[in-house]
PDB file of N, CA and C in Angstrom:
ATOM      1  N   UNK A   1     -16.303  -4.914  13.126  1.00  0.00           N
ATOM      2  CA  UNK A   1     -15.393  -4.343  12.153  1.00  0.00           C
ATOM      3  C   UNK A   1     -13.999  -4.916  12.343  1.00  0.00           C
ATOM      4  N   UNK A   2     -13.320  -5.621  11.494  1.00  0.00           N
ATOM      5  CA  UNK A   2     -11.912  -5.908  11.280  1.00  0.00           C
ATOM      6  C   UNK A   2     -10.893  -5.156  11.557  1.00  0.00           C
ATOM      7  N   UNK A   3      -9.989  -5.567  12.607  1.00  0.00           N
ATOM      8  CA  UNK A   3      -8.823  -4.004  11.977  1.00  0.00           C
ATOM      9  C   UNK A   3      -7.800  -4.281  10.762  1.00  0.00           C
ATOM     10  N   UNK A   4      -7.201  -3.160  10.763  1.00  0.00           N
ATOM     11  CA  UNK A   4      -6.376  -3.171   9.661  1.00  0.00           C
ATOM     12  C   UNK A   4      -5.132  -2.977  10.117  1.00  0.00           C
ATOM     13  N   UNK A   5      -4.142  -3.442   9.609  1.00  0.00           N
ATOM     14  CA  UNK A   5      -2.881  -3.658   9.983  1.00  0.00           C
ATOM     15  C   UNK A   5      -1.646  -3.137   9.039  1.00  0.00           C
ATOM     16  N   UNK A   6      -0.647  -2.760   8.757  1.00  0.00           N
ATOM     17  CA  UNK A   6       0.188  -2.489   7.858  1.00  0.00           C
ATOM     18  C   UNK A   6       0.410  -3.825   6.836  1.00  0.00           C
ATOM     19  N   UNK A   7       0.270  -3.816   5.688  1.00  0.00           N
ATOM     20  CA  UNK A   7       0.708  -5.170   4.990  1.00  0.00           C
ATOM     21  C   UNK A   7       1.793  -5.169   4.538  1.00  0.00           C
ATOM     22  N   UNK A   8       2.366  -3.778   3.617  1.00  0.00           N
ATOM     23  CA  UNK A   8       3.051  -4.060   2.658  1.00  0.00           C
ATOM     24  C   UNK A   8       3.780  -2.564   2.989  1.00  0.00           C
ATOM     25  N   UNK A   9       5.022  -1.977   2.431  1.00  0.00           N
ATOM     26  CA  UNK A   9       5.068  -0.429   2.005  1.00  0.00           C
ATOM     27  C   UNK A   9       5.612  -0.192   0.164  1.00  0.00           C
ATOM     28  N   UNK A  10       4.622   0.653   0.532  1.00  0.00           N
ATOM     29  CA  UNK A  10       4.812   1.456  -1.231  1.00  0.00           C
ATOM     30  C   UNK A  10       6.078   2.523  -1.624  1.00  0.00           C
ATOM     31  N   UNK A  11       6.263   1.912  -2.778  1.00  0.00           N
ATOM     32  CA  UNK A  11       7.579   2.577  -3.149  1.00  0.00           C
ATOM     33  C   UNK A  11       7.379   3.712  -3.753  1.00  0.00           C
ATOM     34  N   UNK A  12       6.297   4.344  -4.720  1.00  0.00           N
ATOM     35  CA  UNK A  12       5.982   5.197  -5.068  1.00  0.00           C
ATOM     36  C   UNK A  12       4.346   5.812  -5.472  1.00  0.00           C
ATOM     37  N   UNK A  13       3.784   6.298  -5.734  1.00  0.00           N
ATOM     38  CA  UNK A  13       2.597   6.624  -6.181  1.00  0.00           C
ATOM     39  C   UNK A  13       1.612   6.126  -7.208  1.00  0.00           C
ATOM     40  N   UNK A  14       2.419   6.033  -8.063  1.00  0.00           N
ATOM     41  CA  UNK A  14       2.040   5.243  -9.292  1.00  0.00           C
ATOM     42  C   UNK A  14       1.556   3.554  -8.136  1.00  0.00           C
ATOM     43  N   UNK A  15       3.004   3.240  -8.140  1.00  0.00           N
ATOM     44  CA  UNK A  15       2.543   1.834  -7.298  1.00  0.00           C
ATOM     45  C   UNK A  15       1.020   1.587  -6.523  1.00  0.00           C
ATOM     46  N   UNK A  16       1.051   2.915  -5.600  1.00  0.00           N
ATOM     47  CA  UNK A  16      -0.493   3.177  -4.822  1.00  0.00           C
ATOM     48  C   UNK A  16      -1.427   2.849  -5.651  1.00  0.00           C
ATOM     49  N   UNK A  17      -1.673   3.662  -6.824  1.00  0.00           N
ATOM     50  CA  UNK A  17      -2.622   3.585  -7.408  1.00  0.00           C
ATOM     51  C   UNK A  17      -2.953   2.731  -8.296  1.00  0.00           C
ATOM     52  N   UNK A  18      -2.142   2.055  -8.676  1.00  0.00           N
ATOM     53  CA  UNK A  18      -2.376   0.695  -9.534  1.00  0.00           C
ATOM     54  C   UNK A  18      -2.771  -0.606  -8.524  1.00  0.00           C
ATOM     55  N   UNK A  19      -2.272  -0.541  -7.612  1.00  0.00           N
ATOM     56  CA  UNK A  19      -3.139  -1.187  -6.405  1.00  0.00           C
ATOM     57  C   UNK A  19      -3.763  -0.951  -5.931  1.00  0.00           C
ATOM     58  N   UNK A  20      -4.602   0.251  -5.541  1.00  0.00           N
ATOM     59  CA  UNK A  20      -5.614   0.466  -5.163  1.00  0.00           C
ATOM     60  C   UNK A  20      -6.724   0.279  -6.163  1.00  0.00           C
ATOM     61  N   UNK A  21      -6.490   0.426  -7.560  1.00  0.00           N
ATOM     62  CA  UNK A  21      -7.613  -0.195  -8.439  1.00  0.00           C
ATOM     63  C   UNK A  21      -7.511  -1.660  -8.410  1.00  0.00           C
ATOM     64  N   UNK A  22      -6.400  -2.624  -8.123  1.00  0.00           N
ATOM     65  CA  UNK A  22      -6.772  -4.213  -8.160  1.00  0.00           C
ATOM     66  C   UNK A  22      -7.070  -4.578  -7.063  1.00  0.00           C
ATOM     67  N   UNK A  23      -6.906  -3.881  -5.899  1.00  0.00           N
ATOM     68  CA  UNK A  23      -7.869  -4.408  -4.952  1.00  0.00           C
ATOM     69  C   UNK A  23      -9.194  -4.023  -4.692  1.00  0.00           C
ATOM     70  N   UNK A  24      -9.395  -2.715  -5.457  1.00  0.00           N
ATOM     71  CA  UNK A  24     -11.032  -2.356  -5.110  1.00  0.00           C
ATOM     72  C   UNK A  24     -11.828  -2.945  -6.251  1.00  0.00           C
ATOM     73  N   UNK A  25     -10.755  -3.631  -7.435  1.00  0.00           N
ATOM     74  CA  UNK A  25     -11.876  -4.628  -8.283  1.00  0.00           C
ATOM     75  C   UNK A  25     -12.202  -5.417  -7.592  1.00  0.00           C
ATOM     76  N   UNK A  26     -11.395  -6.209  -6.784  1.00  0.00           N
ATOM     77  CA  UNK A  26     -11.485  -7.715  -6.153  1.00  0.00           C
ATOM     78  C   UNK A  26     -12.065  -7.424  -5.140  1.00  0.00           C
ATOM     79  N   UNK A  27     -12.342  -6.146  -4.283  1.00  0.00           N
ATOM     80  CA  UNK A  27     -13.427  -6.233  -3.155  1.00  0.00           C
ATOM     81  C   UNK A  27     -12.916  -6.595  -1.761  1.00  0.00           C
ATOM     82  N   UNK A  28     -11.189  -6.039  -2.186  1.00  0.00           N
ATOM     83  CA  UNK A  28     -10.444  -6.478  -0.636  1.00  0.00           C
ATOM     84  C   UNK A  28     -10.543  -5.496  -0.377  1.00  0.00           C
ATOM     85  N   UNK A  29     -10.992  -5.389   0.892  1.00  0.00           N
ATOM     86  CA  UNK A  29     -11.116  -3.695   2.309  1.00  0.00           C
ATOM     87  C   UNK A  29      -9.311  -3.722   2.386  1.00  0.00           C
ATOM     88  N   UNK A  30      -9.210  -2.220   2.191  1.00  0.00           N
ATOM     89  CA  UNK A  30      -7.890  -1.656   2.202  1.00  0.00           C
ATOM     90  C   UNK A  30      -8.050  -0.523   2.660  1.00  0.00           C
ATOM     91  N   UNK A  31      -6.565   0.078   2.674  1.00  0.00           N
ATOM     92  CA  UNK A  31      -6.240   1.908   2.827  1.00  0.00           C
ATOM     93  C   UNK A  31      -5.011   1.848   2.471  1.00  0.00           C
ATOM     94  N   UNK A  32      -4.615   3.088   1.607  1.00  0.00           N
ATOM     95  CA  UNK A  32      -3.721   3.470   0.969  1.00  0.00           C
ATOM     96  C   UNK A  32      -3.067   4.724   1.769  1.00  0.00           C
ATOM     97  N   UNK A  33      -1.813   4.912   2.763  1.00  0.00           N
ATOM     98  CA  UNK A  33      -2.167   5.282   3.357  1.00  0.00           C
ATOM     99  C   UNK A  33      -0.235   5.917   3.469  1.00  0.00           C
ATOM    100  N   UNK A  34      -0.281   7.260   2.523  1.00  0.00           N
ATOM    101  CA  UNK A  34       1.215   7.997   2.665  1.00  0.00           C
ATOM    102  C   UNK A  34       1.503   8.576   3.239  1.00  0.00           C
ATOM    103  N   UNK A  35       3.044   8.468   3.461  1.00  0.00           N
ATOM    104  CA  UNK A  35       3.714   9.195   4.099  1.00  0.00           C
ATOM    105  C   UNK A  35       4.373  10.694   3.742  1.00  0.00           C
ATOM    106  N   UNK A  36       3.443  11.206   4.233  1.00  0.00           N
ATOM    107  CA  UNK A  36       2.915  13.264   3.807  1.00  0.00           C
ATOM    108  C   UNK A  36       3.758  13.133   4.793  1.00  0.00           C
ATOM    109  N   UNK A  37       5.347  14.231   4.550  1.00  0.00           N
ATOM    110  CA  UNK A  37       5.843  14.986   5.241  1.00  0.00           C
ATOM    111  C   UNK A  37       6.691  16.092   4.900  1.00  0.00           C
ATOM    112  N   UNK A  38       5.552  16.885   3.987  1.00  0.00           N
ATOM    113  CA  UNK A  38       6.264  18.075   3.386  1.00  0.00           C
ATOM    114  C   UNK A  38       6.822  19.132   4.417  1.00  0.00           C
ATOM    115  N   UNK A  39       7.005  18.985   5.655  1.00  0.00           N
ATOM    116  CA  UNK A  39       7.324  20.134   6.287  1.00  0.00           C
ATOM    117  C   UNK A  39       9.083  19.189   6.926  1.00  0.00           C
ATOM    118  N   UNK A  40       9.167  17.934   6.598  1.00  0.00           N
ATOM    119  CA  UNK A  40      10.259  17.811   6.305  1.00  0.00           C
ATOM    120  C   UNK A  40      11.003  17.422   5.616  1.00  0.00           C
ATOM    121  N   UNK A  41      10.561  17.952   4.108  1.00  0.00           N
ATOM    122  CA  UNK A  41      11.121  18.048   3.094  1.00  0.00           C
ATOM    123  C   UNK A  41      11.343  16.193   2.270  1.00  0.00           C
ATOM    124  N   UNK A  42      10.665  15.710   3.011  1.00  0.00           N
ATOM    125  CA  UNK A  42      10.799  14.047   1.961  1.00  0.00           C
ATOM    126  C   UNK A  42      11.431  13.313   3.056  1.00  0.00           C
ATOM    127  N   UNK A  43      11.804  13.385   4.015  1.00  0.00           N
ATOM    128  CA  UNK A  43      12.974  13.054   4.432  1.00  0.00           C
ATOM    129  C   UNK A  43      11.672  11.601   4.599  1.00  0.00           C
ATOM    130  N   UNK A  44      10.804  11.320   5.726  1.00  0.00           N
ATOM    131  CA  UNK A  44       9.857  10.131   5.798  1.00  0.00           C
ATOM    132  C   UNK A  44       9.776   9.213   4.649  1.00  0.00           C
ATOM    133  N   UNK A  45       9.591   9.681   3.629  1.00  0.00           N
ATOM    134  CA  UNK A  45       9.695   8.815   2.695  1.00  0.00           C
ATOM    135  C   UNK A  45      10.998   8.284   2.253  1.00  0.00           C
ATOM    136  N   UNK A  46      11.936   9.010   1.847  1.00  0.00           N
ATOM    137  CA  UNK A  46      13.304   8.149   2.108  1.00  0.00           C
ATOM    138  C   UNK A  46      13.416   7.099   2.672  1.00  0.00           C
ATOM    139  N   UNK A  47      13.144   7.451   4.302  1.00  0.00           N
ATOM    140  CA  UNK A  47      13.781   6.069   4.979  1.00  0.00           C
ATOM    141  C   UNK A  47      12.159   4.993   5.287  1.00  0.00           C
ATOM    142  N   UNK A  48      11.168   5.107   4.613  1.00  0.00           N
ATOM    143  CA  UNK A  48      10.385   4.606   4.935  1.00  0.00           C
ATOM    144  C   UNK A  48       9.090   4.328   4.022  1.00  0.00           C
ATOM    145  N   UNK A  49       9.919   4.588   2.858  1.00  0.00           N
ATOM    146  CA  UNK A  49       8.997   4.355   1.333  1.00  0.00           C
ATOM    147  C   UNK A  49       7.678   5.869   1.343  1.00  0.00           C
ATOM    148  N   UNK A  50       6.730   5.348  -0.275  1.00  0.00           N
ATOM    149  CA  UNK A  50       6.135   6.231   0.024  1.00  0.00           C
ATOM    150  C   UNK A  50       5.061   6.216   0.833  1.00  0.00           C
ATOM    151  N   UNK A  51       4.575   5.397   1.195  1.00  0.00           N
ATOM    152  CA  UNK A  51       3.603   4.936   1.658  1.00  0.00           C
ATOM    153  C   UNK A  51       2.866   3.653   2.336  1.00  0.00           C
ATOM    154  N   UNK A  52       2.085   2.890   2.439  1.00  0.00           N
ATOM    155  CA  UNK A  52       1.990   1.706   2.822  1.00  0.00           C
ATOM    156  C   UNK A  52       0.402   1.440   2.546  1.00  0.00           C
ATOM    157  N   UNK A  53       0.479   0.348   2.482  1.00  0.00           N
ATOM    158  CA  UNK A  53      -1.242  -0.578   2.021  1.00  0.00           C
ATOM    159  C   UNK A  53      -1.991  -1.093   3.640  1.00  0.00           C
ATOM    160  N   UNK A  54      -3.119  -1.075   4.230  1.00  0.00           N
ATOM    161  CA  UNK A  54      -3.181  -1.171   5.287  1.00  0.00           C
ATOM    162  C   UNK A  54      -4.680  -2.351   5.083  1.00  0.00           C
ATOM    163  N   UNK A  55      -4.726  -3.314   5.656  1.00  0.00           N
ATOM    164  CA  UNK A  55      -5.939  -4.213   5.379  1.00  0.00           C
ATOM    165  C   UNK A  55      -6.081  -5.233   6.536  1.00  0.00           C
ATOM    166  N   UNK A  56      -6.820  -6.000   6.635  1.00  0.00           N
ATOM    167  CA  UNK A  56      -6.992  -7.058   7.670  1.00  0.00           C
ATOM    168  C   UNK A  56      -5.721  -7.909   7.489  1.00  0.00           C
ATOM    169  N   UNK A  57      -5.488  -8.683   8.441  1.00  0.00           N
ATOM    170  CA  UNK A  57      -4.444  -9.834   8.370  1.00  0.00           C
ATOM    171  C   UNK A  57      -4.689 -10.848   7.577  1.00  0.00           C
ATOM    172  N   UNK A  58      -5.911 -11.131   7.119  1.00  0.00           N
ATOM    173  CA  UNK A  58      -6.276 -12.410   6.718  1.00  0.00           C
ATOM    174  C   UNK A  58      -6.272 -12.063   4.785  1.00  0.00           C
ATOM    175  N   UNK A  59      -6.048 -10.966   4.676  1.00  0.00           N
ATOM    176  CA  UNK A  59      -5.468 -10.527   3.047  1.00  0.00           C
ATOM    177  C   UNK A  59      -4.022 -10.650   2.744  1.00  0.00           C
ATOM    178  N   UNK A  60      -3.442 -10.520   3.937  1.00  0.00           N
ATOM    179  CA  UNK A  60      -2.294 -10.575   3.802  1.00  0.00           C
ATOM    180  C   UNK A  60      -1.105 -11.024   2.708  1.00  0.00           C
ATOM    181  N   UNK A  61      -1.461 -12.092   2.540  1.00  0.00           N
ATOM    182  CA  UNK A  61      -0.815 -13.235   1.484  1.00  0.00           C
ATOM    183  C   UNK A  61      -1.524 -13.006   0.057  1.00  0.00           C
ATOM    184  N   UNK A  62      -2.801 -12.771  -0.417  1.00  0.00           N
ATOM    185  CA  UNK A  62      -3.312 -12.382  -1.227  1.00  0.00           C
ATOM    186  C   UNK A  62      -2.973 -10.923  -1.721  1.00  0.00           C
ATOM    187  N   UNK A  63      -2.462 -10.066  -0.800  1.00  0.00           N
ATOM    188  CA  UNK A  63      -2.384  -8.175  -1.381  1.00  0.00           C
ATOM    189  C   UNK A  63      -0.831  -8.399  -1.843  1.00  0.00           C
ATOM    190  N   UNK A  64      -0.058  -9.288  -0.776  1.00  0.00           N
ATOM    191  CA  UNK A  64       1.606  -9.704  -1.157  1.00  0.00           C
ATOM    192  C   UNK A  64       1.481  -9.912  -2.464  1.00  0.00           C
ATOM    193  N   UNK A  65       1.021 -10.822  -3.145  1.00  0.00           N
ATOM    194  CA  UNK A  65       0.675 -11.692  -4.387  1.00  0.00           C
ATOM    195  C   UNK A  65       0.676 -10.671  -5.230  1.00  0.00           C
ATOM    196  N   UNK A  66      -0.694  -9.952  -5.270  1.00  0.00           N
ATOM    197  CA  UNK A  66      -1.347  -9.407  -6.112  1.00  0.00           C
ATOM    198  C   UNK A  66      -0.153  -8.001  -6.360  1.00  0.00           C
ATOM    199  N   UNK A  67       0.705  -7.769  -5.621  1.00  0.00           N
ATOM    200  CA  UNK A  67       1.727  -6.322  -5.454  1.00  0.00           C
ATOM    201  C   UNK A  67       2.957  -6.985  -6.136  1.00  0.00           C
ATOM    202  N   UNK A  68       3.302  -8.181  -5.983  1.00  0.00           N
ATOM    203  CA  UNK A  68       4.498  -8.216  -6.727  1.00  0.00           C
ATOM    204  C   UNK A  68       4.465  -8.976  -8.005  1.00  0.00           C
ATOM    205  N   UNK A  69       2.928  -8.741  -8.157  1.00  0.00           N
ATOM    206  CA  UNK A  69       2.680  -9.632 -10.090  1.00  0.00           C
ATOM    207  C   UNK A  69       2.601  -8.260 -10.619  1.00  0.00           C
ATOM    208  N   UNK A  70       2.017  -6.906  -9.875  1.00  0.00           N
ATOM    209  CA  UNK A  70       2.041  -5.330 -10.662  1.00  0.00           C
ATOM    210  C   UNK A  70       2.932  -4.689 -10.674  1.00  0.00           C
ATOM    211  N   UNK A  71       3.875  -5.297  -9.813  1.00  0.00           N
ATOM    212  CA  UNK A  71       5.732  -4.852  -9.905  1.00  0.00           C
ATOM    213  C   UNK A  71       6.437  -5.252 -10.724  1.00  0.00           C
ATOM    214  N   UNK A  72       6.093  -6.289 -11.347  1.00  0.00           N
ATOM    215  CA  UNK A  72       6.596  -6.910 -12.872  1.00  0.00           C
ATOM    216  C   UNK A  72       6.218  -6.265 -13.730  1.00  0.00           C
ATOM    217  N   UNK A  73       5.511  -5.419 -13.954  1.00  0.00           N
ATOM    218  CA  UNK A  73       4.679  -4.904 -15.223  1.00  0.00           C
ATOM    219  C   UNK A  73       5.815  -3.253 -15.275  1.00  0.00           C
TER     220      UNK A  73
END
């Protein structure tokens, strides 16, 4: 089994999920993987987006790609 590594961080939710459908078309192993910290009020996400994309190293350059052609849209 591959590990997975941090690739990228997500700026919002929407973002998550529009990437998580173009990579589970294309069949790249991922995790979508936020930063839940309602008991301190948002503050995690502030300084550290909402979330982050988590996949092997060797996607790396391909999930980069594919995240800032759905950031144009």
């Amino acid at each position: 089994m591959e590990t997975f590594e941090k690739i990228l961080v997500l700026n919002n939710e929407y973002e998550a999920n529009l990437l998580e459908e173009v990579l589970s078309d294309k069949q790249i192993p991922h995790g979508i993987v936020p930063n839940e910290d309602s008991a301190l009020g948002g503050i995690m996400e502030l300084e550290n987006g909402w979330g982050y994309v988590e996949a092997p190293n060797r996607y790396k350059v391909e999930i980069t790609k594919l995240y800032k052609e759905i950031s144009k849209k």
